[in-house]
Protein backbone atom coordinates (compact mmCIF):
# COMPACT_ATOMS: atom_id res chain seq x y z
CA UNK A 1 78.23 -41.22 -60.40
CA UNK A 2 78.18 -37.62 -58.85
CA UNK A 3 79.99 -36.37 -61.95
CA UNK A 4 77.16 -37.72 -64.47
CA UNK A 5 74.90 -36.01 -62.36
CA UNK A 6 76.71 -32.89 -62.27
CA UNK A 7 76.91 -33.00 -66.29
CA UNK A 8 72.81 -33.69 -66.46
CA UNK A 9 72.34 -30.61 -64.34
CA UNK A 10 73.93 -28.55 -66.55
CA UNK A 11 72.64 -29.98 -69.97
CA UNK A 12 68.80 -29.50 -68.55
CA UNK A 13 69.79 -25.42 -66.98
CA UNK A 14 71.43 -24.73 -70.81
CA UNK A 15 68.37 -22.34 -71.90
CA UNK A 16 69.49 -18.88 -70.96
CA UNK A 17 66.17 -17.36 -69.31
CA UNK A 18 67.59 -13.50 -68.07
CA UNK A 19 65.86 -11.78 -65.55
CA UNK A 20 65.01 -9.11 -68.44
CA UNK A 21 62.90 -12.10 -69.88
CA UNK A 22 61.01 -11.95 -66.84
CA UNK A 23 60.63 -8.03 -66.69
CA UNK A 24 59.60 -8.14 -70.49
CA UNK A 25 56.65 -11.14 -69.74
CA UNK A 26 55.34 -8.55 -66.71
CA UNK A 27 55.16 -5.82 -68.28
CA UNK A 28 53.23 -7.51 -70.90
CA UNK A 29 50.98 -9.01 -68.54
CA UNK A 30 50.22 -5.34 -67.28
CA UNK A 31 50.10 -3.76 -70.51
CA UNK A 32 48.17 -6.55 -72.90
CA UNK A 33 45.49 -7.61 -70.20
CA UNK A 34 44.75 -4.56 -69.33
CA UNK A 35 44.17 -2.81 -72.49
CA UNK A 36 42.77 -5.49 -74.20
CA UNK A 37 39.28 -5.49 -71.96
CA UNK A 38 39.26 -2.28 -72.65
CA UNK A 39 39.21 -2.38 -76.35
CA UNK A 40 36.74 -4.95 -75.81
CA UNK A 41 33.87 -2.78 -73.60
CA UNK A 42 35.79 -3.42 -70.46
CA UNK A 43 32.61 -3.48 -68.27
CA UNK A 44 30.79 -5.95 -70.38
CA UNK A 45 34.19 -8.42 -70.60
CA UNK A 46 34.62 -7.70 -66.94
CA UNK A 47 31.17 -8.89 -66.48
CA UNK A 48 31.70 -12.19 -68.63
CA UNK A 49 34.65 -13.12 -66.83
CA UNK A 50 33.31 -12.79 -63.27
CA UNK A 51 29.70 -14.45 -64.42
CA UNK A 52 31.82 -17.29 -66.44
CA UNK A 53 30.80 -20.93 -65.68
CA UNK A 54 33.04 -22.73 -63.29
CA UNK A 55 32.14 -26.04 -64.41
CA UNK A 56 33.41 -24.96 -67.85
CA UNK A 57 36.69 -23.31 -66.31
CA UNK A 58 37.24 -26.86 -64.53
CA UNK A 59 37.01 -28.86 -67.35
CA UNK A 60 39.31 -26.12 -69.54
CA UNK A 61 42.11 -26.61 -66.52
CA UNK A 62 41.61 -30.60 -67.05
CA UNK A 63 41.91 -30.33 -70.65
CA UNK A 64 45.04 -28.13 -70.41
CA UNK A 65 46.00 -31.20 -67.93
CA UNK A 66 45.86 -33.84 -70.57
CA UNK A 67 47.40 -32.14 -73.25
CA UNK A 68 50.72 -32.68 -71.32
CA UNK A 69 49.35 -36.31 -70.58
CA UNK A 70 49.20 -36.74 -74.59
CA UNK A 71 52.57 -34.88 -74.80
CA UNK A 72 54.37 -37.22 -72.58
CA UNK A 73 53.14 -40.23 -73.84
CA UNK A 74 54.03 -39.06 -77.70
CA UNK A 75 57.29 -38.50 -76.50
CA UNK A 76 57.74 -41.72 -74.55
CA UNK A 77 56.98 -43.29 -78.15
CA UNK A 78 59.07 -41.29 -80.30
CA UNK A 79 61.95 -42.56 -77.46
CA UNK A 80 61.14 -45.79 -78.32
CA UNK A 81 59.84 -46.63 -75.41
CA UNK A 82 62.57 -45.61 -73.25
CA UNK A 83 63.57 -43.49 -70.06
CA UNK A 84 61.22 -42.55 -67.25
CA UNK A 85 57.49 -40.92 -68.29
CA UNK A 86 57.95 -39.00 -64.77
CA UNK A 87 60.84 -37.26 -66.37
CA UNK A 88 59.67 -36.64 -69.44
CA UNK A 89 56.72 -35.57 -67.96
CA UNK A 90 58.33 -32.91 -65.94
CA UNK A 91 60.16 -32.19 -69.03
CA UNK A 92 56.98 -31.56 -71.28
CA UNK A 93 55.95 -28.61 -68.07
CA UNK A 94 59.80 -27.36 -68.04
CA UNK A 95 59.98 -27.21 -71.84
CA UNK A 96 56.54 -25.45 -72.39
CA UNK A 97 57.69 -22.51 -69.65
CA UNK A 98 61.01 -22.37 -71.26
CA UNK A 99 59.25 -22.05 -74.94
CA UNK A 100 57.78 -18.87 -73.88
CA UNK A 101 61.05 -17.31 -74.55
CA UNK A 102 62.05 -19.35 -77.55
CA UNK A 103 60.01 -19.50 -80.78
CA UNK A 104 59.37 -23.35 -82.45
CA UNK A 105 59.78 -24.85 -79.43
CA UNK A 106 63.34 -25.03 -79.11
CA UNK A 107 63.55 -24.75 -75.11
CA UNK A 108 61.39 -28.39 -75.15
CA UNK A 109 63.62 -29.42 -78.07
CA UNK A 110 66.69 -29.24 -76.28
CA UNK A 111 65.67 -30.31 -72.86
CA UNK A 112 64.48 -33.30 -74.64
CA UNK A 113 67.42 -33.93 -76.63
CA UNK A 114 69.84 -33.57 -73.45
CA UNK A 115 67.26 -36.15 -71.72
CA UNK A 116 67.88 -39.02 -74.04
CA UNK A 117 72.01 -37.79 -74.90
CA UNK A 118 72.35 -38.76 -70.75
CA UNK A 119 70.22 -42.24 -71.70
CA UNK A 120 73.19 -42.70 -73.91
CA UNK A 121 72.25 -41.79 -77.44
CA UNK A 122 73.92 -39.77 -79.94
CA UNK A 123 73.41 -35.98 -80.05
CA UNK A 124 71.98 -36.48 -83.99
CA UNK A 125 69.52 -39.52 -82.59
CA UNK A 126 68.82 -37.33 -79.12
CA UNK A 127 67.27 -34.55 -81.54
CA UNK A 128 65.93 -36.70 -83.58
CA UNK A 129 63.91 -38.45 -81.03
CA UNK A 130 62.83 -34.76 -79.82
CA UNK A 131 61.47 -33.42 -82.92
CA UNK A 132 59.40 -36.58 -83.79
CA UNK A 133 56.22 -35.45 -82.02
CA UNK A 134 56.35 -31.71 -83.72
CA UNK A 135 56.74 -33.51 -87.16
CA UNK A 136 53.53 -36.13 -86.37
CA UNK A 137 52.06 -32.89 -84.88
CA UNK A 138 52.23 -30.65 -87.98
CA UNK A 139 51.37 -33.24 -90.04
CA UNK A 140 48.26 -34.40 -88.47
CA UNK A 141 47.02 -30.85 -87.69
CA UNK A 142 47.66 -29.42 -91.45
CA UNK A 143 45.56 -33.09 -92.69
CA UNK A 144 42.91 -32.10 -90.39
CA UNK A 145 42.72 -28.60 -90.96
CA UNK A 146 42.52 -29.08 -94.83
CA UNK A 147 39.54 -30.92 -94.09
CA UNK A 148 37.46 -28.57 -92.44
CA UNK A 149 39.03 -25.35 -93.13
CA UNK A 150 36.95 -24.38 -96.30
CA UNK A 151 33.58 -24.97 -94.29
CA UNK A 152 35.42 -22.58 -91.87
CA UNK A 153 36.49 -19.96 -94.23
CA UNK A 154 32.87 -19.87 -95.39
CA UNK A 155 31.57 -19.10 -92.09
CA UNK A 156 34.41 -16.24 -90.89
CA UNK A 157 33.76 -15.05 -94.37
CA UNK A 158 30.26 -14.58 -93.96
CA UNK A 159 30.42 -13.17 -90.52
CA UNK A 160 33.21 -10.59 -91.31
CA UNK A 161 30.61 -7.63 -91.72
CA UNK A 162 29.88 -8.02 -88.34
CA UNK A 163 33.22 -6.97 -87.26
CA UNK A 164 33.03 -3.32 -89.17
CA UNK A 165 32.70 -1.84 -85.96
CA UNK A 166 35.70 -3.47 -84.61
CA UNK A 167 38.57 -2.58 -86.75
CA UNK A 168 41.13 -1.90 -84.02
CA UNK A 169 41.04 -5.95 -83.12
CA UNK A 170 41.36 -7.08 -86.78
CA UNK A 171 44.23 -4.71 -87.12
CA UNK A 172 45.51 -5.49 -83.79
CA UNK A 173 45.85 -9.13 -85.00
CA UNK A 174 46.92 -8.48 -89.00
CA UNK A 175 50.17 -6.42 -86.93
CA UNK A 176 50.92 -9.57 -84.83
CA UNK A 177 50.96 -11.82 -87.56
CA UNK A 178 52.94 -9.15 -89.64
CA UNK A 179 55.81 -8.54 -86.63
CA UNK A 180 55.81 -12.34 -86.29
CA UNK A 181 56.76 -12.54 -90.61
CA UNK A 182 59.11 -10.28 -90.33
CA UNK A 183 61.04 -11.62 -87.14
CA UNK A 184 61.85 -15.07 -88.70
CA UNK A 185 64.99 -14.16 -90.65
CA UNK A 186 65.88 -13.43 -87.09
CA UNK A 187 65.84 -17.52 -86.39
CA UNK A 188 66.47 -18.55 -90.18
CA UNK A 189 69.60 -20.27 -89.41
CA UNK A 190 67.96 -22.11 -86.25
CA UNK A 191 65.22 -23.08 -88.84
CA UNK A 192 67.34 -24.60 -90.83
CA UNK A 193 69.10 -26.70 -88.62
CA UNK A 194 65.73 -27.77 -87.32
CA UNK A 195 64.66 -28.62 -90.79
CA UNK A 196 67.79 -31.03 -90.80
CA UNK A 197 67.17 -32.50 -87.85
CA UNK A 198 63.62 -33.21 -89.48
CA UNK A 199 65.00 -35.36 -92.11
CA UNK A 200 67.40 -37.16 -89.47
CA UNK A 201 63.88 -37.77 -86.85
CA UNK A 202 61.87 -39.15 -90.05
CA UNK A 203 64.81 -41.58 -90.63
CA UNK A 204 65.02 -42.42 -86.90
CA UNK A 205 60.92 -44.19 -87.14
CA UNK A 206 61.86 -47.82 -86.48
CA UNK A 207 57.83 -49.83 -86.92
CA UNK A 208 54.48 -48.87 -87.72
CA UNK A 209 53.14 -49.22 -84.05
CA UNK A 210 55.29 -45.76 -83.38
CA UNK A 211 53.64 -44.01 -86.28
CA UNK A 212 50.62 -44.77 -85.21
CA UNK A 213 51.09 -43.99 -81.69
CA UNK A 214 52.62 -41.07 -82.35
CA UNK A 215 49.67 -40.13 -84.90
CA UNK A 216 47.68 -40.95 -81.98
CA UNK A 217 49.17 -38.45 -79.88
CA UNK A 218 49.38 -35.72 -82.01
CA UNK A 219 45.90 -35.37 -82.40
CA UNK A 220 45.27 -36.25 -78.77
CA UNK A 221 47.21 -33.30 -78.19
CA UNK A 222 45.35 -30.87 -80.48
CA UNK A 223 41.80 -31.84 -79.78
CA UNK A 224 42.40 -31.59 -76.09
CA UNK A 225 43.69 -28.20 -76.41
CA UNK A 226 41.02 -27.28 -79.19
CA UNK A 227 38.34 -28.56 -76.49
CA UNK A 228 39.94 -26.17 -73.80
CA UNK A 229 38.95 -23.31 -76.06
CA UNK A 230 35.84 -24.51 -76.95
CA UNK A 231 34.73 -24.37 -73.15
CA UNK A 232 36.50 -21.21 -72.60
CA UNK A 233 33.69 -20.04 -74.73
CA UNK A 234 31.10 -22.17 -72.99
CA UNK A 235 31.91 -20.74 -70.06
CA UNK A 236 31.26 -16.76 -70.85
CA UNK A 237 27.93 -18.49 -72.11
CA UNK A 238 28.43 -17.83 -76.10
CA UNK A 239 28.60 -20.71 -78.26
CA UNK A 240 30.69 -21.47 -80.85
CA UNK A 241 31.26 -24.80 -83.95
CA UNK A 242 33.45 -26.86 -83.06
CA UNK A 243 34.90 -27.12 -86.12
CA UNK A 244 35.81 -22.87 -86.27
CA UNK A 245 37.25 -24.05 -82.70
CA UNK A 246 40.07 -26.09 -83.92
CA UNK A 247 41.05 -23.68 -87.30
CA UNK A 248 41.25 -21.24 -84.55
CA UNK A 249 43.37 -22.80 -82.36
CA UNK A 250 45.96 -24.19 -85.13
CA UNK A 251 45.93 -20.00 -86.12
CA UNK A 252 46.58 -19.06 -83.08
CA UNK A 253 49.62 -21.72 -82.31
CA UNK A 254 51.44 -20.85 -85.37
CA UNK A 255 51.34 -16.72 -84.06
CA UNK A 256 51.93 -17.73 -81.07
CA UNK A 257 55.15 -19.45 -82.12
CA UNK A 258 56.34 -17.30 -84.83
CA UNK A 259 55.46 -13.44 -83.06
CA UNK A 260 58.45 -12.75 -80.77
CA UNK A 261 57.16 -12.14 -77.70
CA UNK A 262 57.16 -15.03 -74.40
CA UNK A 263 54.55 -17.25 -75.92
CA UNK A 264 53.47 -14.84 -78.35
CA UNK A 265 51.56 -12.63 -75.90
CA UNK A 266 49.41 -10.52 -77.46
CA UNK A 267 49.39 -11.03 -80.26
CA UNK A 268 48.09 -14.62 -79.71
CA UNK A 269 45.67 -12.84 -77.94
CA UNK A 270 44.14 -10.58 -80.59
CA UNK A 271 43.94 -13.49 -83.28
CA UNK A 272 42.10 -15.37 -80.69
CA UNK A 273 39.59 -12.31 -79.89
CA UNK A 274 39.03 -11.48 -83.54
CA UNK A 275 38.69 -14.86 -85.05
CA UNK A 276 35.96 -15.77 -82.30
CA UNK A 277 34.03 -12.28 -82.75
CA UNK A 278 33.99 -13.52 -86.67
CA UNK A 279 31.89 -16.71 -85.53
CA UNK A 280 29.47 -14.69 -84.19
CA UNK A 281 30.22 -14.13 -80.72
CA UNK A 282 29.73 -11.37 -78.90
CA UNK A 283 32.57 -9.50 -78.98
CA UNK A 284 33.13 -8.68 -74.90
CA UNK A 285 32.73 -12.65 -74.24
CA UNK A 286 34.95 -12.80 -77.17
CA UNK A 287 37.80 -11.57 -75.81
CA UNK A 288 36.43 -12.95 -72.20
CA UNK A 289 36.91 -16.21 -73.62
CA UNK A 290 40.53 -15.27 -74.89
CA UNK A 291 41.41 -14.55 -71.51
CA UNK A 292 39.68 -17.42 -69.75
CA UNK A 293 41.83 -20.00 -72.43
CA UNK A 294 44.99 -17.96 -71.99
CA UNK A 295 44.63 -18.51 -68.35
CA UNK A 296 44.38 -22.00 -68.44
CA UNK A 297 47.04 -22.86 -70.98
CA UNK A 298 49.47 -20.36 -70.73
CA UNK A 299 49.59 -18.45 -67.15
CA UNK A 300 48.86 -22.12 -65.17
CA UNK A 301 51.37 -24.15 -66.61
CA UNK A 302 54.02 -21.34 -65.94
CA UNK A 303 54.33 -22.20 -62.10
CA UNK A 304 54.49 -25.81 -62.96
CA UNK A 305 57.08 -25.47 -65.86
CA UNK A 306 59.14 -23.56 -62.77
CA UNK A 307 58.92 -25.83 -60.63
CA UNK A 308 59.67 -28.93 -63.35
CA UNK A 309 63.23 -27.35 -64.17
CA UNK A 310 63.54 -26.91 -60.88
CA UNK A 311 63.19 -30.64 -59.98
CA UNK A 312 65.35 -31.93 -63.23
CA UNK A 313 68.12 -29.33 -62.34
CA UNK A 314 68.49 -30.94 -59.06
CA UNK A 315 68.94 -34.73 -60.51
């Protein structure tokens, strides 16, 4: 018994996080957040943030809440069922703090995989049960996006002028997306491994009350997270579509998984800032919003993903 324990504790501590990881995420915390605002009329963002709505801020925090809820549970079905929702709710917190330092969400990936290898499955079926909900999740978001996105594209086309005077943030964000491009022959052969595991987690879907749970959950998961933007920008008292809401979240996901920086900071950031100042808003609660919604979904969790690993290390 102690030894199966001992072998769990060092499947879940695997991800190699190096105190220069931590010195690199500082340092971009210092240098990001604090020129940003200033790009964006410091004083008025300064002012947005401190007069934001803390109803709004509350519900953003419960929003980021139950996207992990809608995580765990579209895990717990692509398991089959099986294993503890505790656990792979600690896992969901550990994996997103360890997926600031990974790119396609390969620290959740493999905590999850190592989860269901100590349940007693094979490596192959471990994966394959661990990549389900990012399939479902792609899938789902792409269908919806290709619903709504050319009513979208319309309106950020039509507000574009507006941003004339604000050509450092659209070229702030074109260089994120371009770094992000050219860093992926840096993972190329980690994507294709992933895109074989794909295959082998599509093979792995055993009834159609899985699909449609997981379906479920995938879009649980994005219109929770979609909503936590949407008050971010309620609460710096702009307004915003729904609809330009969601495009710009999906955006901003893929940078922040492809640009290689922990979580894609900054770059995440800047898509965020410009894509909302091409709705219309005002571009100091703009990038007041950005901050607000990185806040609650990225800086929050971190503690709690710490703590998470913490807890499974010591099973």
């Amino acid at each position: 018994m102690p030894k199966r324990k001992q072998k769990h504790q060092k499947q879940v501590a695997s991800p190699a996080i190096r105190p220069i990881h931590i010195v690199f995420l500082l340092m971009a915390l210092v240098g990001i957040y604090f020129l940003l605002p200033q790009l964006g009329e410091f004083r008025n963002t300064l002012s947005a943030v401190r007069h934001a709505s803390w109803y709004y801020i509350v519900l953003g925090v419960v929003m980021s809440a139950l996207t992990f809820a809608a995580a765990t549970l579209t895990q717990f079905a692509a398991g089959n069922m099986i294993g503890s929702v505790y656990i792979l709710g600690l896992i969901q917190f550990a994996g997103s703090f360890v997926n600031h330092f990974l790119p396609f969400s390969l620290g959740s990936i493999g905590l999850t995989s190592q989860y269901y290898q100590e349940l007693g499955k094979r490596q192959a079926e471990a994966i394959a049960m661990a990549i389900l909900p990012i399939i479902f999740g792609v899938v789902t978001t792409v269908s919806i996006v290709a619903l709504i996105s050319p009513v979208t594209i319309s309106h950020l086309a039509h507000n574009y002028r507006d941003l004339s005077h604000n050509k450092w943030l659209v070229g702030a964000a074109g260089l994120g997306l371009i770094v992000g491009i050219l860093a992926l022959p840096t993972f190329q052969k980690k994507i294709k491994n992933l895109a074989k595991e794909t295959i082998h987690g599509l093979r792995a879907l055993q009834s159609l009350r899985q699909i449609a749970l997981l379906i479920g959950g995938s879009i649980a998961i994005s219109l929770t997270a979609a909503i936590a933007l949407l008050v971010s920008v309620r609460a710096v008292h702009a307004s915003i579509a729904f609809v330009d809401v969601f495009v710009l979240y999906v955006t901003a996901s893929l940078v922040s998984n492809i640009v290689p920086t922990p979580g894609g900071l900054g770059a995440t950031e800047a898509v965020l800032a410009v894509g909302l100042a091409s709705t219309g808003v005002p571009v100091p609660a703009a990038v007041a919003a950005t901050l607000l919604y990185r806040f609650m979904t990225f800086w929050l969790p971190i503690p709690v993903g710490i703590i998470s690993l913490r807890v499974l290390n010591k099973r």
